[in-house]
N, C-alpha and C. Protein backbone atom coordinates (compact mmCIF):
# COMPACT_ATOMS: atom_id res chain seq x y z
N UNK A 1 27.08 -159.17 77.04
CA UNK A 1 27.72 -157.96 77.51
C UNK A 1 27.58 -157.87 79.02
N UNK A 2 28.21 -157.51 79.79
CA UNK A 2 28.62 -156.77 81.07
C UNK A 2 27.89 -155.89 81.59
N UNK A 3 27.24 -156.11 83.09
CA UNK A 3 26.02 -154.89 83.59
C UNK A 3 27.25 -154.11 84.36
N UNK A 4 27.96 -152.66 83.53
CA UNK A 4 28.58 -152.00 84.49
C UNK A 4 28.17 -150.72 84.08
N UNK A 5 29.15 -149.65 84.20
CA UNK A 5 29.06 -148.60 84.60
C UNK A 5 28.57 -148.01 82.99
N UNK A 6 28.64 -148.21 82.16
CA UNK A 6 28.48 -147.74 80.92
C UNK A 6 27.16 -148.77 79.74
N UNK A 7 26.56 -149.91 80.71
CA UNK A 7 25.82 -150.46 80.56
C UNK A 7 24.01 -150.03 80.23
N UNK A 8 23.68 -149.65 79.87
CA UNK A 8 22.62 -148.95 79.18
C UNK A 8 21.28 -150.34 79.81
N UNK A 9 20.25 -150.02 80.46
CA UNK A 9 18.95 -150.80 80.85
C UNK A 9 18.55 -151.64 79.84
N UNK A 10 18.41 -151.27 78.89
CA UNK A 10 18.06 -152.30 77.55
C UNK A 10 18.81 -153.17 77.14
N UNK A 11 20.21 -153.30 77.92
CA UNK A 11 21.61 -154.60 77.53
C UNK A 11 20.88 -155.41 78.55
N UNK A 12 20.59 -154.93 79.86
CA UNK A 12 20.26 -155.76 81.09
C UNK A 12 18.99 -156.34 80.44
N UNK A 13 18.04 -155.71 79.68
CA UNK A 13 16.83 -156.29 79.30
C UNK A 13 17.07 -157.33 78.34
N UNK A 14 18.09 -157.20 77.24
CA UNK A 14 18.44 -158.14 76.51
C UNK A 14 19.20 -159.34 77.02
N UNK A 15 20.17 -159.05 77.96
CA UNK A 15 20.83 -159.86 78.66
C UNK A 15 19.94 -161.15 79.46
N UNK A 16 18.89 -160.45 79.94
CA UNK A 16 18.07 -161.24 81.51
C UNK A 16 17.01 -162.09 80.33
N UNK A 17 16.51 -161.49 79.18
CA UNK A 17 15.21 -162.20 78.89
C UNK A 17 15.37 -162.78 77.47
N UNK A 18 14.80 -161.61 76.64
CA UNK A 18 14.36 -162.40 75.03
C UNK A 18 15.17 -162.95 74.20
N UNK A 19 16.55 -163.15 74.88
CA UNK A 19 17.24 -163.84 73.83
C UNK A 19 18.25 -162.74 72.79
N UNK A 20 18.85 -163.25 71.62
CA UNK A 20 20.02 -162.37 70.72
C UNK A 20 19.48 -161.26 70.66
N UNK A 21 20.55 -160.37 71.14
CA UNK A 21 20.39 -158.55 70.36
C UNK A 21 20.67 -158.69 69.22
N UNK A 22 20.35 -158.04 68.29
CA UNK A 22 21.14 -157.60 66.90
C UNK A 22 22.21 -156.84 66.98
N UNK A 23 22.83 -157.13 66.04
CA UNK A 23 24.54 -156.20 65.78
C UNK A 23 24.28 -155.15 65.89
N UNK A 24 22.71 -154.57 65.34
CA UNK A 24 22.79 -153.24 65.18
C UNK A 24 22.47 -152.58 66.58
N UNK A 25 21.82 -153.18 67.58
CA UNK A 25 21.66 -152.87 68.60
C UNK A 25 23.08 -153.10 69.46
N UNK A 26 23.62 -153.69 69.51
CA UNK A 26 25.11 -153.66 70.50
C UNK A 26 25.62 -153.02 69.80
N UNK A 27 26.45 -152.63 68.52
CA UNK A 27 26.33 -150.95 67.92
C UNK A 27 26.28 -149.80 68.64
N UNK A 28 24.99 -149.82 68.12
CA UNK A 28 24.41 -148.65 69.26
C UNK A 28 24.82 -148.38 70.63
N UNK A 29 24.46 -149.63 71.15
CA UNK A 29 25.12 -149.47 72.71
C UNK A 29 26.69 -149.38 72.78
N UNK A 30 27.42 -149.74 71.87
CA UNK A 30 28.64 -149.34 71.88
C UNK A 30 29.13 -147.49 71.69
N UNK A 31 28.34 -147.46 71.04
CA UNK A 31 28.21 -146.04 70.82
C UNK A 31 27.98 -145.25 71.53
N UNK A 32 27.09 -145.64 71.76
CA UNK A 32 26.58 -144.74 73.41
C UNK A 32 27.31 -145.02 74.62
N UNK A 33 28.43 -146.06 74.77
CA UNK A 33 28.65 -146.46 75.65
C UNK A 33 30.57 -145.08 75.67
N UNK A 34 30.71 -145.22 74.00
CA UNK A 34 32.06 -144.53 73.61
C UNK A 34 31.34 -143.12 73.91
N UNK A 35 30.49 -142.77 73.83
CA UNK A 35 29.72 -141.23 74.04
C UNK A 35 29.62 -140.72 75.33
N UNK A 36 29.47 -141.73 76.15
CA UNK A 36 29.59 -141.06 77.84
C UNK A 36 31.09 -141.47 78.06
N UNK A 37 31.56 -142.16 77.29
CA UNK A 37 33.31 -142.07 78.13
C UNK A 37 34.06 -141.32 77.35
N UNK A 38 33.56 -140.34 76.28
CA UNK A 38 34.28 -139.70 76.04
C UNK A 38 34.02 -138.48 76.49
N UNK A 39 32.95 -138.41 76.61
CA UNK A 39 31.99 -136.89 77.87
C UNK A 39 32.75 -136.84 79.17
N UNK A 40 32.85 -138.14 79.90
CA UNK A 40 33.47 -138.52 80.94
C UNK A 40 34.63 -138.11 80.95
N UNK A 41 35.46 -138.37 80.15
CA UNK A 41 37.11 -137.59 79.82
C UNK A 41 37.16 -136.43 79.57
N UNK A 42 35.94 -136.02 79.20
CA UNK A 42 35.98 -134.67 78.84
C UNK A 42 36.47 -133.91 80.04
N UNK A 43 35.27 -133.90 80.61
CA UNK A 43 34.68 -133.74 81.74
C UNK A 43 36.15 -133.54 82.94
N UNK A 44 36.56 -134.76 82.74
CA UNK A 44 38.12 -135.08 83.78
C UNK A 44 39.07 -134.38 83.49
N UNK A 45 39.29 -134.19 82.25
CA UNK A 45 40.23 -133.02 81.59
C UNK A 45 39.82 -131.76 81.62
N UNK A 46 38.88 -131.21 81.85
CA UNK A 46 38.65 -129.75 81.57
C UNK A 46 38.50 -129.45 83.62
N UNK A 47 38.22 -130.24 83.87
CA UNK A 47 38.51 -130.04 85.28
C UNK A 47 39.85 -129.98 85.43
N UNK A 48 40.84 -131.17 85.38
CA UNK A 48 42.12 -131.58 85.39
C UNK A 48 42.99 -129.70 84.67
N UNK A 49 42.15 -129.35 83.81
CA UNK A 49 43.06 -128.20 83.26
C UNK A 49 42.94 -127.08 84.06
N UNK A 50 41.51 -126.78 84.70
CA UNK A 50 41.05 -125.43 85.29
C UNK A 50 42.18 -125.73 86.71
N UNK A 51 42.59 -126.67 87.18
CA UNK A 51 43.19 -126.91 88.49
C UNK A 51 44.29 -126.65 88.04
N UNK A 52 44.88 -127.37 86.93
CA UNK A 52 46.36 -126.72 87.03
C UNK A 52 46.35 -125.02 86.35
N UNK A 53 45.46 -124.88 85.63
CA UNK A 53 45.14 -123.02 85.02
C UNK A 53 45.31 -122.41 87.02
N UNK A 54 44.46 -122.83 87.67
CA UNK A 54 44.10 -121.91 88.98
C UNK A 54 45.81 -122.05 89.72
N UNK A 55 46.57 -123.34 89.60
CA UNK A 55 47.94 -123.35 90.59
C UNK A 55 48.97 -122.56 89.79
N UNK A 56 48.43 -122.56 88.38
CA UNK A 56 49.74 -121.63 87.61
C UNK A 56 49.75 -120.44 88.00
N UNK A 57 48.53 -120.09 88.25
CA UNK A 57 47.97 -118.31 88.35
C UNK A 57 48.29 -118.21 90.18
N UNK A 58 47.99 -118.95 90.90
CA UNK A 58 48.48 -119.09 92.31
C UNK A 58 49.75 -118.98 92.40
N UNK A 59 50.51 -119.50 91.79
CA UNK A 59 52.34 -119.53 91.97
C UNK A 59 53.07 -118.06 91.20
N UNK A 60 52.13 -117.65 90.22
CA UNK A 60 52.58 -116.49 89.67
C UNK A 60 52.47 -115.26 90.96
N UNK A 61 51.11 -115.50 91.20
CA UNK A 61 50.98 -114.65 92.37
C UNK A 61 51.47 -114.56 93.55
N UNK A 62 52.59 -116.07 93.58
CA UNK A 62 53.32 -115.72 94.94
C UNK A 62 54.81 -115.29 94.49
N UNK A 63 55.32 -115.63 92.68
CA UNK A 63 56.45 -115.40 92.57
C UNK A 63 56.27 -113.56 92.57
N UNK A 64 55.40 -113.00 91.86
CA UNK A 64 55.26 -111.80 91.76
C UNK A 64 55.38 -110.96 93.22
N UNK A 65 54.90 -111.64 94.86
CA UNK A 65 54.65 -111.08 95.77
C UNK A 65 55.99 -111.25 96.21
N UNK A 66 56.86 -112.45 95.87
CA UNK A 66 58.24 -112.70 96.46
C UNK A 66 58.75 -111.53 96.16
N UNK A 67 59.09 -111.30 94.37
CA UNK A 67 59.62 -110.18 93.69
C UNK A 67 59.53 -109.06 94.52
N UNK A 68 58.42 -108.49 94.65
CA UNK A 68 58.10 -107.22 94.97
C UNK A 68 58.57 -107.27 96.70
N UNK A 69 58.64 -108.21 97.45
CA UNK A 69 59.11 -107.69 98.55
C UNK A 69 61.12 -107.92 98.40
N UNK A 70 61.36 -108.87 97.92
CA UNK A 70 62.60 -108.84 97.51
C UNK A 70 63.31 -107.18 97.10
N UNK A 71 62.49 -106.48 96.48
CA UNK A 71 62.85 -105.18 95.69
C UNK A 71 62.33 -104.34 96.50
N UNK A 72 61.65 -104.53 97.61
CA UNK A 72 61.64 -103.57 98.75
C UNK A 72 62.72 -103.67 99.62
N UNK A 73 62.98 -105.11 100.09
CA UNK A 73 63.62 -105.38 101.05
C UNK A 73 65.25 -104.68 100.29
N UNK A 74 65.92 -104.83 99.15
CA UNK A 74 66.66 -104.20 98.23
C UNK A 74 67.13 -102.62 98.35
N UNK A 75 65.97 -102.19 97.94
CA UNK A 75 65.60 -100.49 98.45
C UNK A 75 66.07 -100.04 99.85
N UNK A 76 65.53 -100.98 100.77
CA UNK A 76 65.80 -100.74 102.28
C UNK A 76 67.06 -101.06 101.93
N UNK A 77 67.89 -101.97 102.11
CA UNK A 77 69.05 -102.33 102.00
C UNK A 77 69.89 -101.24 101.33
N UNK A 78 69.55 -100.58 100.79
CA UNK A 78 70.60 -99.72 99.80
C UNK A 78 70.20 -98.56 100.20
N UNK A 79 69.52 -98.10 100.85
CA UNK A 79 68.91 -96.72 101.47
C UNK A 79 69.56 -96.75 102.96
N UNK A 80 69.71 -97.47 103.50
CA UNK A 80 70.95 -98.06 104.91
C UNK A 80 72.13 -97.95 104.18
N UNK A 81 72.93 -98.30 103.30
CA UNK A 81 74.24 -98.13 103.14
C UNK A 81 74.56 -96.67 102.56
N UNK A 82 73.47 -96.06 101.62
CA UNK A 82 74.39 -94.81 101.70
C UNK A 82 73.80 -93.59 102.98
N UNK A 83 72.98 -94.25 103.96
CA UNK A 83 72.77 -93.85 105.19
C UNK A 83 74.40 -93.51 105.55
N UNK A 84 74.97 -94.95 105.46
CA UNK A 84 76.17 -95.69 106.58
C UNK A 84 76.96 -94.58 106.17
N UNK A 85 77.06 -94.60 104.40
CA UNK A 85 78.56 -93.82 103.85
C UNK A 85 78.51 -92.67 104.19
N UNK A 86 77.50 -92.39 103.87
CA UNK A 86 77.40 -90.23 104.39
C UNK A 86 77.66 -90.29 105.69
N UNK A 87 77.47 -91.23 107.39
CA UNK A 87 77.88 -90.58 107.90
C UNK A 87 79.10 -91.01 108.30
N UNK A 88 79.47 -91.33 107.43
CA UNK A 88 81.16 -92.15 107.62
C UNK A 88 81.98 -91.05 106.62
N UNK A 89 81.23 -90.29 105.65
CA UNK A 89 81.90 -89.56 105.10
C UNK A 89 81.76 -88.24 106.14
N UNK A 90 80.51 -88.34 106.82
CA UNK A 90 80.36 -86.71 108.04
C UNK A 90 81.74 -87.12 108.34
N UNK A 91 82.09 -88.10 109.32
CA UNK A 91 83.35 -88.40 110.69
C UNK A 91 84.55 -88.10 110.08
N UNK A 92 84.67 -88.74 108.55
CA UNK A 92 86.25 -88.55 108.03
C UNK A 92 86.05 -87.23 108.17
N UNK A 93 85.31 -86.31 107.46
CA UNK A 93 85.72 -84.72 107.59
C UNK A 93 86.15 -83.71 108.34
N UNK A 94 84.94 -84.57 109.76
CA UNK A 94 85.21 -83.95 111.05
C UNK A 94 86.76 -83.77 111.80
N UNK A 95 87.33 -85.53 111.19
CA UNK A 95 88.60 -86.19 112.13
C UNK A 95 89.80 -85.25 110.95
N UNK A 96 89.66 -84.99 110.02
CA UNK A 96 90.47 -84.35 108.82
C UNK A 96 90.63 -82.76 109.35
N UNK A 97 89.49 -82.29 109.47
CA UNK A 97 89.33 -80.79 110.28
C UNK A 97 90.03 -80.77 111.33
N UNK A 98 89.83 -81.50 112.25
CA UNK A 98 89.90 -82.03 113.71
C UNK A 98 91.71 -81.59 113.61
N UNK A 99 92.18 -82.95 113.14
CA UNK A 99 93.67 -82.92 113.21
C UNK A 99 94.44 -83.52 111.60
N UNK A 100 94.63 -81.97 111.09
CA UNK A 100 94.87 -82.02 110.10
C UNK A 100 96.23 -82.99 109.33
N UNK A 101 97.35 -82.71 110.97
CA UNK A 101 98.93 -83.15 110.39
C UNK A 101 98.80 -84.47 110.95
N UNK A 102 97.66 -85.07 111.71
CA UNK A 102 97.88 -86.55 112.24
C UNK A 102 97.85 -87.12 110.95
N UNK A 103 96.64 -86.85 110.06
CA UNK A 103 95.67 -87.29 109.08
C UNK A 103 96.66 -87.22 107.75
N UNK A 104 97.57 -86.36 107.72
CA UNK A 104 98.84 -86.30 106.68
C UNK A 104 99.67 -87.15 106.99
N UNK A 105 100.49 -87.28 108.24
CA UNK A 105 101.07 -88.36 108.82
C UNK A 105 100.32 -89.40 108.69
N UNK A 106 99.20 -90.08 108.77
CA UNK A 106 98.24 -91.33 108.80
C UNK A 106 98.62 -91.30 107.06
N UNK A 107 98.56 -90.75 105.98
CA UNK A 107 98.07 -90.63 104.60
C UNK A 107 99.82 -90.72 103.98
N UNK A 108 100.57 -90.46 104.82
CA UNK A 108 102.25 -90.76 104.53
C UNK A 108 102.30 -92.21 104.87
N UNK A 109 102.27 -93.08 106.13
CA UNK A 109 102.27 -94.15 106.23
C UNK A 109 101.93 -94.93 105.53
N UNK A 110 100.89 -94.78 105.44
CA UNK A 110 99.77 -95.72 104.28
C UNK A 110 100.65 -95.72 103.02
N UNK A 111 101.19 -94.66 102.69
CA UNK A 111 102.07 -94.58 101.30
C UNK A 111 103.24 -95.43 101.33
N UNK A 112 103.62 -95.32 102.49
CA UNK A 112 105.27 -96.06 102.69
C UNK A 112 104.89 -97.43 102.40
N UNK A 113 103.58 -97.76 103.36
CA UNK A 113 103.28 -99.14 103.56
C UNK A 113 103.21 -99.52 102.09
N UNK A 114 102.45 -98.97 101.61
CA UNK A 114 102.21 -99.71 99.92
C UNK A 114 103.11 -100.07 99.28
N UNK A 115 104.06 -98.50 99.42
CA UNK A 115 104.95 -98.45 98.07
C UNK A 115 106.16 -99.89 98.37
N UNK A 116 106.25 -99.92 99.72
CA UNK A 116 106.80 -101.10 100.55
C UNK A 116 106.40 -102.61 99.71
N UNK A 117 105.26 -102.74 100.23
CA UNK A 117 104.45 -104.44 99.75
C UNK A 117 104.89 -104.25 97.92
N UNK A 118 104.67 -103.39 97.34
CA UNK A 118 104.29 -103.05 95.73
C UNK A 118 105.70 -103.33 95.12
N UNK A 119 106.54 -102.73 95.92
CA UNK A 119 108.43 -103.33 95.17
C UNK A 119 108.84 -105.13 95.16
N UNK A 120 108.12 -105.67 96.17
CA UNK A 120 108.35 -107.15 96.38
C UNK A 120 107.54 -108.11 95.72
């Protein structure tokens, strides 16, 4: 047998001096040898899982922070436009008050124009 990483002192002792191990002893050392490499995998996998557990929970926490400023930035956005309309609806009222028969004349045109494009 092989002095490596899963090599147990008593292979090296059998190896260097007295001659044949028994089956039942390389056995054993096989055993023990499948017992730390499967500890070893363990070991690599339960690490290997907590890292991707910690990047799942990291990416949630940035999709969740995207979300939430997205739906602010949203809010703002839509809190500016009916800013815009109300005071676009103030000016029409003002310019309607203002000059009532331009705004009838402006509201006749517009009619001609349509009814114009709408026959062709």
């Amino acid at each position: 047998m092989a002095t490596g990483l899963f090599s147990s002192s008593s292979t090296r002792k059998h190896n260097g001096g007295s001659g044949e191990t028994s089956i039942q002893d390389q056995l054993d050392e096989i055993r023990n040898d499948v017992g730390k490499l499967v500890a070893l995998l363990a070991d690599r996998g339960l690490a290997a899982s907590e890292e991707a557990k910690a990047r799942a929970q990291g990416a949630r926490a940035r999709a969740a922070t995207d979300l939430e400023d997205l739906l602010a930035s949203g809010e703002q956005m839509l809190s500016e436009l009916r800013g815009r309309y109300a005071d676009t609806e103030r000016q029409l009222r003002t310019v309607v008050r203002e000059h009532p028969v331009a705004t009838l004349g402006t509201a006749a045109v517009i009619g001609l124009i349509a009814a114009a494009v709408l026959r062709r």
